[in-house]
Protein backbone atom coordinates (compact mmCIF):
# COMPACT_ATOMS: atom_id res chain seq x y z
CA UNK A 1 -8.64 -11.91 0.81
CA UNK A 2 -10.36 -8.66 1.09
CA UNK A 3 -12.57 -7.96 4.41
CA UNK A 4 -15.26 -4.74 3.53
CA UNK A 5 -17.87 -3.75 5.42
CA UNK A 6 -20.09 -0.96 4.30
CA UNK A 7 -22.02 -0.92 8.21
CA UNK A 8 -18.83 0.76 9.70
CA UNK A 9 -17.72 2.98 6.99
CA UNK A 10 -18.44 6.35 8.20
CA UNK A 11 -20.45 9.13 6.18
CA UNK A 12 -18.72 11.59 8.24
CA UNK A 13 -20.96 14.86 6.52
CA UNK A 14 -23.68 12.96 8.12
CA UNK A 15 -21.96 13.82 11.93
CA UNK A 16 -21.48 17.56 10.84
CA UNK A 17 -17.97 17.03 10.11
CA UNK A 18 -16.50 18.60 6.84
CA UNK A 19 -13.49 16.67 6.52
CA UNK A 20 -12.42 14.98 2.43
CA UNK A 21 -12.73 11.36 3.87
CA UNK A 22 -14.94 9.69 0.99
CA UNK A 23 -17.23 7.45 2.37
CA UNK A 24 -17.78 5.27 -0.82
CA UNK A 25 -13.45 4.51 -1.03
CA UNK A 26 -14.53 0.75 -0.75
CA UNK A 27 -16.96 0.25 -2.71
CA UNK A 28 -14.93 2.19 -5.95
CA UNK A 29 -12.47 0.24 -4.69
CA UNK A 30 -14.37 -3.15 -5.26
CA UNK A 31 -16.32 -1.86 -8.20
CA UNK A 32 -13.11 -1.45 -10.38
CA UNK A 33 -11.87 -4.68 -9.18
CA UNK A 34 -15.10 -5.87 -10.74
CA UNK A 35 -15.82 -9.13 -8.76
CA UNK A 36 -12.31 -10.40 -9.10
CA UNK A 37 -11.77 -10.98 -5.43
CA UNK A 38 -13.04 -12.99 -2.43
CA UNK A 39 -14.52 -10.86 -0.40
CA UNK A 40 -15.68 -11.02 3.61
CA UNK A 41 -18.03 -8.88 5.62
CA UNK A 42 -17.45 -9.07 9.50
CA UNK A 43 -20.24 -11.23 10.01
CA UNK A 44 -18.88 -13.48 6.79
CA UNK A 45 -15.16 -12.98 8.62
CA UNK A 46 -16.46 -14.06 11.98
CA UNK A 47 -18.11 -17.26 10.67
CA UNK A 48 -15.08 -18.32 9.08
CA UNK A 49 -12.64 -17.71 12.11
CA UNK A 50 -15.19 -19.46 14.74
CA UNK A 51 -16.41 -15.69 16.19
CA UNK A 52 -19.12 -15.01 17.81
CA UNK A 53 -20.40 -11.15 19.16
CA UNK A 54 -17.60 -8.46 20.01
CA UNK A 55 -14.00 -9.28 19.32
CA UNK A 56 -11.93 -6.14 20.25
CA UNK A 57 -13.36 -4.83 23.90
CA UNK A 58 -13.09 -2.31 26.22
CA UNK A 59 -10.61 -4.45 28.02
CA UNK A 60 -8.33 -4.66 24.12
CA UNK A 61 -8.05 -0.96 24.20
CA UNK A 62 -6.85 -0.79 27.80
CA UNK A 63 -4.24 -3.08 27.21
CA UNK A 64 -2.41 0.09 25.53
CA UNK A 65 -4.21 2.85 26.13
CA UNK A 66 -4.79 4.56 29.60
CA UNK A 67 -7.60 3.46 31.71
CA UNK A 68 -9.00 7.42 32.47
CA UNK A 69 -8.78 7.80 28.61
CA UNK A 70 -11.19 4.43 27.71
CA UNK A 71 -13.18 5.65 30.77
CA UNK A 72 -13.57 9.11 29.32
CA UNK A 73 -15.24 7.39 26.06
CA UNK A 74 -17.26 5.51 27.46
CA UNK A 75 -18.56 8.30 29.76
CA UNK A 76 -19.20 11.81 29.65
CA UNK A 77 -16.16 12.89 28.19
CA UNK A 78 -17.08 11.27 24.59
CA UNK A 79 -17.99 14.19 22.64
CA UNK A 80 -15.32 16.53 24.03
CA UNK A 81 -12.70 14.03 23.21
CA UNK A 82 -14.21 13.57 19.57
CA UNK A 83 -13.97 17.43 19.19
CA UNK A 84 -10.92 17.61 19.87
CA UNK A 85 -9.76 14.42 18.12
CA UNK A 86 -11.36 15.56 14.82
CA UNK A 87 -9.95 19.16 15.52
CA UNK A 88 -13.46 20.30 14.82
CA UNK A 89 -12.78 23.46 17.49
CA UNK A 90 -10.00 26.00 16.83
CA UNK A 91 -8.08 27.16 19.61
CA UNK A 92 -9.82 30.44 19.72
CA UNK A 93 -12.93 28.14 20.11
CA UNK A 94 -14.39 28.33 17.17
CA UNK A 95 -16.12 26.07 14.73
CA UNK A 96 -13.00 24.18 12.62
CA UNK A 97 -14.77 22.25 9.71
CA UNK A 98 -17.72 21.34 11.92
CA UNK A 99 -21.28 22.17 11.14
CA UNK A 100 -23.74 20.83 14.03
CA UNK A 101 -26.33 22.41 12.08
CA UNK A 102 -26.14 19.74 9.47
CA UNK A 103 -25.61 16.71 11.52
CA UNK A 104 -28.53 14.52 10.65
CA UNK A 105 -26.81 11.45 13.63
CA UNK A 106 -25.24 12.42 17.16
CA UNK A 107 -21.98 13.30 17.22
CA UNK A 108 -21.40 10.45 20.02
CA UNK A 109 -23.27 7.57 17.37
CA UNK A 110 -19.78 8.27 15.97
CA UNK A 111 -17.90 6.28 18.25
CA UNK A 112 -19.66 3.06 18.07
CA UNK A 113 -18.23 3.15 14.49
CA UNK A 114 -15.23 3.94 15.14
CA UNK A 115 -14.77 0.75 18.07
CA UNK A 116 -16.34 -1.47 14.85
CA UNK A 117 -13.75 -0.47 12.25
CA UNK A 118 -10.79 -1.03 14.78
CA UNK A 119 -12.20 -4.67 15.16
CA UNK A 120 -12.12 -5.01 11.54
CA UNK A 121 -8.19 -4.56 11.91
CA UNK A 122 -8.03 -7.58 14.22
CA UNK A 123 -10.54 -9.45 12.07
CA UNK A 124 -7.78 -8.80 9.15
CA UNK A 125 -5.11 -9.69 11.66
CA UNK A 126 -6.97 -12.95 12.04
CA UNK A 127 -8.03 -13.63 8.14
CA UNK A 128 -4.30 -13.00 7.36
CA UNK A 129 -2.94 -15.76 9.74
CA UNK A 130 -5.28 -17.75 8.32
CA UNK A 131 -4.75 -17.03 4.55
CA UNK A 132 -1.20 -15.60 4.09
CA UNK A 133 -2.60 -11.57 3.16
CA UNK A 134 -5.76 -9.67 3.94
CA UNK A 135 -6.15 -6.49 3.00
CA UNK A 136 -8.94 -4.25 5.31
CA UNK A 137 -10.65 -1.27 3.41
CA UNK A 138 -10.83 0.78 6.60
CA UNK A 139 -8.74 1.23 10.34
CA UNK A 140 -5.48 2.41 10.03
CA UNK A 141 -5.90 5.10 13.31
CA UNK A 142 -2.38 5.61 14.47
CA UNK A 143 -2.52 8.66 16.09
CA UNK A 144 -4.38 7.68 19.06
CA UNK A 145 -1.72 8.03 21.60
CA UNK A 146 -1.72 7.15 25.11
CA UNK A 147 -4.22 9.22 26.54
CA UNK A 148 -6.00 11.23 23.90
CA UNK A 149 -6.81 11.09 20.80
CA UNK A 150 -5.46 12.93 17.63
CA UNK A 151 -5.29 13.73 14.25
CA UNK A 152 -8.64 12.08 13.54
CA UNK A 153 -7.68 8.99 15.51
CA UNK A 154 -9.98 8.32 18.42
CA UNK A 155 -8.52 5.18 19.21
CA UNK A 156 -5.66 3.01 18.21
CA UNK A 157 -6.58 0.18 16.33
CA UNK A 158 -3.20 -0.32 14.52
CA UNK A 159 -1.35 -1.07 18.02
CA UNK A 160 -4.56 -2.77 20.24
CA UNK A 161 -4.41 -5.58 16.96
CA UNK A 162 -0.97 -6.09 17.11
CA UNK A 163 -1.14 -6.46 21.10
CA UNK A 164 -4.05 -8.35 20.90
CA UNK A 165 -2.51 -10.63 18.23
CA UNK A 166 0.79 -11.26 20.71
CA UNK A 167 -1.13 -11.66 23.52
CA UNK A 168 -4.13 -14.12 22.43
CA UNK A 169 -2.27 -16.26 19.52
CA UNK A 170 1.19 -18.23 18.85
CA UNK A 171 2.30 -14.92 17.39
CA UNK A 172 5.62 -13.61 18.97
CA UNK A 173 7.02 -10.87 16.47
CA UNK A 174 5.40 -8.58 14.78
CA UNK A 175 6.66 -5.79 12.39
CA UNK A 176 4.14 -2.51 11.84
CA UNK A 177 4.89 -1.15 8.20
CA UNK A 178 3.81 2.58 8.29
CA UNK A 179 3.51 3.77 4.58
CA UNK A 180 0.89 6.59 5.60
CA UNK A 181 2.16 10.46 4.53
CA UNK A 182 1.93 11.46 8.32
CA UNK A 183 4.69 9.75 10.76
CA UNK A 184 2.84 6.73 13.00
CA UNK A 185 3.48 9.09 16.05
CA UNK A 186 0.70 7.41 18.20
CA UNK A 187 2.03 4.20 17.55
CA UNK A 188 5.29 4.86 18.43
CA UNK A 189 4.43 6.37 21.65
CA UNK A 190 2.09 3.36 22.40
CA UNK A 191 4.60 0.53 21.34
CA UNK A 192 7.56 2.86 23.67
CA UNK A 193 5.04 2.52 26.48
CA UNK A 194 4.43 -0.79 26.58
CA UNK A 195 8.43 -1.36 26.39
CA UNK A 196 8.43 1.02 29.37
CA UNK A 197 6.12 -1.12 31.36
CA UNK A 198 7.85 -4.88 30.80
CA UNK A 199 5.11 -6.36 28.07
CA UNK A 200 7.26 -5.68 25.00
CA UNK A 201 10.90 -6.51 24.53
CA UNK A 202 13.13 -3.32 23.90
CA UNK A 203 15.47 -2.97 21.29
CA UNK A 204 18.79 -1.98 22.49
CA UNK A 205 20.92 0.29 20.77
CA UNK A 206 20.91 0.25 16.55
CA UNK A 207 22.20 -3.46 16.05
CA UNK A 208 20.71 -5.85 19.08
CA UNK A 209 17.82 -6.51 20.75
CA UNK A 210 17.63 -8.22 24.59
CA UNK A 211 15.63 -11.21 24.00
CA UNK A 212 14.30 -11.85 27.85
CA UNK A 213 14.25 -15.21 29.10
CA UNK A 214 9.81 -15.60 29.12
CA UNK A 215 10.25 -14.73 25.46
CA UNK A 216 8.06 -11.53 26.19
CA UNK A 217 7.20 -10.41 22.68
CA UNK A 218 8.55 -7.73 20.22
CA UNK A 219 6.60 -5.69 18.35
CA UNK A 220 9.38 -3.30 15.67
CA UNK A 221 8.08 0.00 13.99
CA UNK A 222 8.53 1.49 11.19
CA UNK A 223 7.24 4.99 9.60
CA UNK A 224 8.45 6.33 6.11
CA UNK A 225 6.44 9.61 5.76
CA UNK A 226 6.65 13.41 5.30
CA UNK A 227 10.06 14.88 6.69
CA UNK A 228 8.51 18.23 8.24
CA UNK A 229 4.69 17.82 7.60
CA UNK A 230 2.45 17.43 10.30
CA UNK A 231 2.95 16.43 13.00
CA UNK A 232 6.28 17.11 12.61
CA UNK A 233 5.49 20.81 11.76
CA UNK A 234 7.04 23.67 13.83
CA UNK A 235 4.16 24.09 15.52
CA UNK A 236 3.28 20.94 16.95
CA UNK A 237 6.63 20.36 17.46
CA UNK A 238 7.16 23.37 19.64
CA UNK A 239 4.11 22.18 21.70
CA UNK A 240 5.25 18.77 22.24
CA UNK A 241 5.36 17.24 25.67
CA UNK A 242 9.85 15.69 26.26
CA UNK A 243 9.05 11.94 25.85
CA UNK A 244 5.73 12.20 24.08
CA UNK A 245 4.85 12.02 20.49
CA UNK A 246 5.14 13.18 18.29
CA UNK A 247 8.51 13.47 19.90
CA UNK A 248 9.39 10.10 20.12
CA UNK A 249 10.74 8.00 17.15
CA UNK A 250 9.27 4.73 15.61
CA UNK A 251 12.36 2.14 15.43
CA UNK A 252 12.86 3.21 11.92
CA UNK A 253 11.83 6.22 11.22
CA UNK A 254 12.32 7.80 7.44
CA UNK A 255 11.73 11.27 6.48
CA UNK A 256 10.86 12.00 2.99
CA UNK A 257 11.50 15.73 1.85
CA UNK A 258 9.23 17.18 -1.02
CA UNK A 259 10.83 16.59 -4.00
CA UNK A 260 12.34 13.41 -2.55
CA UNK A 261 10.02 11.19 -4.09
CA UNK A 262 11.79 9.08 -6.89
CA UNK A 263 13.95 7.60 -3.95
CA UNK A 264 11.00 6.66 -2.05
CA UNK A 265 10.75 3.20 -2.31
CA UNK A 266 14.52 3.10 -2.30
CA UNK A 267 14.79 4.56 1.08
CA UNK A 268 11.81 2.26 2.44
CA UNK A 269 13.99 -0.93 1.17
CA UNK A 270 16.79 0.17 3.23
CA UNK A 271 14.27 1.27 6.14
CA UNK A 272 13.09 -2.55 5.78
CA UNK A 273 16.69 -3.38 5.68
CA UNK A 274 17.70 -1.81 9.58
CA UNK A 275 14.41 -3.87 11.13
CA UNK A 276 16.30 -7.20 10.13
CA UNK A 277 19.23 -5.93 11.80
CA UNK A 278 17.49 -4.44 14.73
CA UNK A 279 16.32 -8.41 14.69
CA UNK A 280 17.68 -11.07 13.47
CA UNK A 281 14.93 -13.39 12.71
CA UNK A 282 12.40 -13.39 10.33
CA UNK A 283 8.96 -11.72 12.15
CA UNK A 284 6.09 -13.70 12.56
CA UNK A 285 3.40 -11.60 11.38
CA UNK A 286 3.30 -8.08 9.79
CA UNK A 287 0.93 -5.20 9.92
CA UNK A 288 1.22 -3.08 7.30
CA UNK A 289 -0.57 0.68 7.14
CA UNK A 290 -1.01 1.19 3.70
CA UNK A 291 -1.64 5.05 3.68
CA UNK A 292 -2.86 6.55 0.28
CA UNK A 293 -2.32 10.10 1.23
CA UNK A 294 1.23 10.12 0.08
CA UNK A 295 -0.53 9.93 -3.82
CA UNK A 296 -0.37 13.57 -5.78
CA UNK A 297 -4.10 13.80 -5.95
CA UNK A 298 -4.80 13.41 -2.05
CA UNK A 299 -6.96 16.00 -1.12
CA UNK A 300 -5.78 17.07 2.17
CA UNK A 301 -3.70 20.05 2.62
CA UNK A 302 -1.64 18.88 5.45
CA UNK A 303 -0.14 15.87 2.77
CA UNK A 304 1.12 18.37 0.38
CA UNK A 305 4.59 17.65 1.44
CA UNK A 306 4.65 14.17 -0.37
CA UNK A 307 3.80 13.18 -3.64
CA UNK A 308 3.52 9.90 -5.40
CA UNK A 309 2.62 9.16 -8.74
CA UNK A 310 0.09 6.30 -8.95
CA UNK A 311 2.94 4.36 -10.44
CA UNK A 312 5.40 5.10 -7.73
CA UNK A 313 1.81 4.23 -5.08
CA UNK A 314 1.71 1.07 -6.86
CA UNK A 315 5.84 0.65 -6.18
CA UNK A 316 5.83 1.23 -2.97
CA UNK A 317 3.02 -1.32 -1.91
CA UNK A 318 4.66 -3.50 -4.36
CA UNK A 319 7.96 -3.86 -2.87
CA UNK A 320 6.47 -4.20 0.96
CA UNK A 321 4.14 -7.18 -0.54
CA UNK A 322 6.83 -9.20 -2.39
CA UNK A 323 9.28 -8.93 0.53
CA UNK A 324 6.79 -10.48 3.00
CA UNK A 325 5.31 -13.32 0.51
CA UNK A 326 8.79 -13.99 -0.15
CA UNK A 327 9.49 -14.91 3.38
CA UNK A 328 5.99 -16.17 3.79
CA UNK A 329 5.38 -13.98 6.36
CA UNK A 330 1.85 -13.24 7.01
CA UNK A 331 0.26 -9.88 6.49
CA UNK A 332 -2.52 -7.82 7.34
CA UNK A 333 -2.95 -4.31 5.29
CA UNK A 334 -5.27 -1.49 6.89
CA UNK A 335 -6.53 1.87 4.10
CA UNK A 336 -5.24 4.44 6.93
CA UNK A 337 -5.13 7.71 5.15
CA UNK A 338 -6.60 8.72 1.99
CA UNK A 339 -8.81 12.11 1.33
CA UNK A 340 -10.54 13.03 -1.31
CA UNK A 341 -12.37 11.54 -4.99
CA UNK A 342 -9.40 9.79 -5.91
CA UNK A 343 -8.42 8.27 -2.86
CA UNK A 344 -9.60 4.86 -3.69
CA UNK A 345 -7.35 4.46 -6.68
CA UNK A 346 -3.65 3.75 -5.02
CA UNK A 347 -5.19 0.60 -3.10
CA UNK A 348 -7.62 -0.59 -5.90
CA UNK A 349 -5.00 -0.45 -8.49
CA UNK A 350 -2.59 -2.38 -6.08
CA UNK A 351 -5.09 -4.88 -5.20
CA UNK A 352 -5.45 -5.55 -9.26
CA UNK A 353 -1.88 -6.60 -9.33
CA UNK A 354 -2.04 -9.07 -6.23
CA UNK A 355 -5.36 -10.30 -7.38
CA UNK A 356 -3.90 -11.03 -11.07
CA UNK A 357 -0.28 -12.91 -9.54
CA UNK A 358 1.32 -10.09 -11.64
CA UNK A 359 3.74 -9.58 -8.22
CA UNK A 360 4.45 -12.81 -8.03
């Protein structure tokens, strides 16, 4: 199952913003997949789960971020929190890859979008409960932390699905697979948080986990990304806030050095390996954010740290896939990261093996 929706995709040149995030990923995507696949817009996605009108609320993205922060979006403080999200100001306040001049939509329109493509995460969530996989072209926003946005993450869709998920279904566990180049920092903090306030359970030490007695749920984390790219860079690591991300750590967290590559998937298996012991049962549901950024051609600078082949792309999602249908545990994929004209190939290529039972 694939869920698409070319409404909320984002033309982001059309905002003023001069970032490499391809608006047409999804439809390449689909077009070399060449009708192979079933296919579901929202609207198609909402018929078929029994949906009517707005599924992910203001009320969704309280549950896990701060209430001044939601207020600030839906207020006045929209546009300076998009600025700043998008890093589209310098800190000497200039102009950073932003050129007003150009926008042909407000740069607050932006945010209606960006509330649609993080219910298309929990419409995935849903489709994939439903159908054993679902794979979302779009979401994948975990940076969002707390109470602010970052690294082009208004909001965080990864974590308000997964919350939503334990909170208005049967589902109890959840895993969050993190294949993006940059660490899941905002999902960490967010996930820490929510231990920290008595909704999630909290893993204790490296081999256990205190299972309370109103089986509160457990959502696990783990990030396999760059070992010193951003955010882990000097810089924003000397401006961290103690107890903050990018600061704090995902359960697992794995660091992949440049150069490191050939032991990626390796190193993820073993990753994959400490969430079973950190619990012992099998989870009931996994959310898995399936960054292309980590592929050689990604046109970002700040991903220049890691670099897949295609083949090793193709690996990676590989492995994660066949693990989970081999415990039949259900999963929902989100794009996350991926910049530049080649963006759409890691996922479409992928997608070609699912679709043909090649992984099977």
């Amino acid at each position: 199952m694939i869920l698409f929706d070319p409404a909320v995709i984002a033309d982001y040149r059309e905002y003023g913003i001069m970032l490499p995030i391809p608006p047409d990923r999804g439809n390449r995507t689909l077009e070399f997949l060449s009708g192979t696949y079933k296919v579901m817009n929202f609207s198609s996605a909402k018929s078929f789960l029994g949906l009517e009108g707005e599924v992910l609320n203001r009320d969704d993205l309280e549950r896990i971020h701060s209430k001044e922060y939601i207020s600030q979006l839906y207020g006045e403080g929209l546009e300076e929190a998009l600025l700043k999200t998008f890093e589209l100001i310098d800190d000497q306040g200039k102009l950073c890859r932003y050129e007003p001049d150009c926008a042909v939509k407000p740069l607050r329109d932006l945010f209606q979008i960006l509330i649609a493509q993080a219910e298309g995460t929990y419409l995935a969530c849903l489709l994939a409960l439903s159908k054993g996989f679902c794979f979302y072209l779009g979401g994948g926003m975990h940076h969002a932390r707390y109470d602010s946005g970052s690294g082009f993450c208004l909001i965080n869709d990864v974590t308000s699905a997964a919350v939503k998920l334990l909170n208005e279904t049967n589902i109890k566990t959840i895993w969050i697979i993190d294949l993006d180049a940059h660490k899941g920092d905002g999902t960490a903090e967010l996930i820490r948080f929510a231990r920290e306030r008595g909704e999630l359970i909290k893993p204790c030490g490296e081999s256990a986990l205190i299972v309370s007695p109103d089986k509160r749920p457990c959502v696990l984390t783990l990030s396999i990304h760059m070992a010193s790219g951003w955010p882990l860079d000097k810089e924003s690591i000397a401006s961290a806030e103690n107890d903050r991300a990018p600061l704090l750590s995902s359960d697992v967290d794995i660091g992949i050095e440049s150069g490191e590559e050939t032991f990626y998937t390796a190193r993820l298996a073993e990753g994959i390996r400490k969430l079973e012991i950190l619990y012992n049962e099998t989870p009931d549901f996994a959310l898995v954010v399936d960054g292309a950024d980590p592929y050689e051609h990604d046109a970002l600078s700040s991903t220049s740290l890691l670099r897949l082949t295609l083949e090793q792309c193709i690996e990676r999602d590989i492995y994660v896939y066949r693990y989970l249908r081999e415990r039949k545990i259900p999963s929902a994929w989100i794009q996350a990261g991926g910049y530049g004209e080649r963006a759409w190939e890691p996922p479409a290529y992928f997608l070609r093996e699912v679709i043909s039972g090649r992984t099977l």
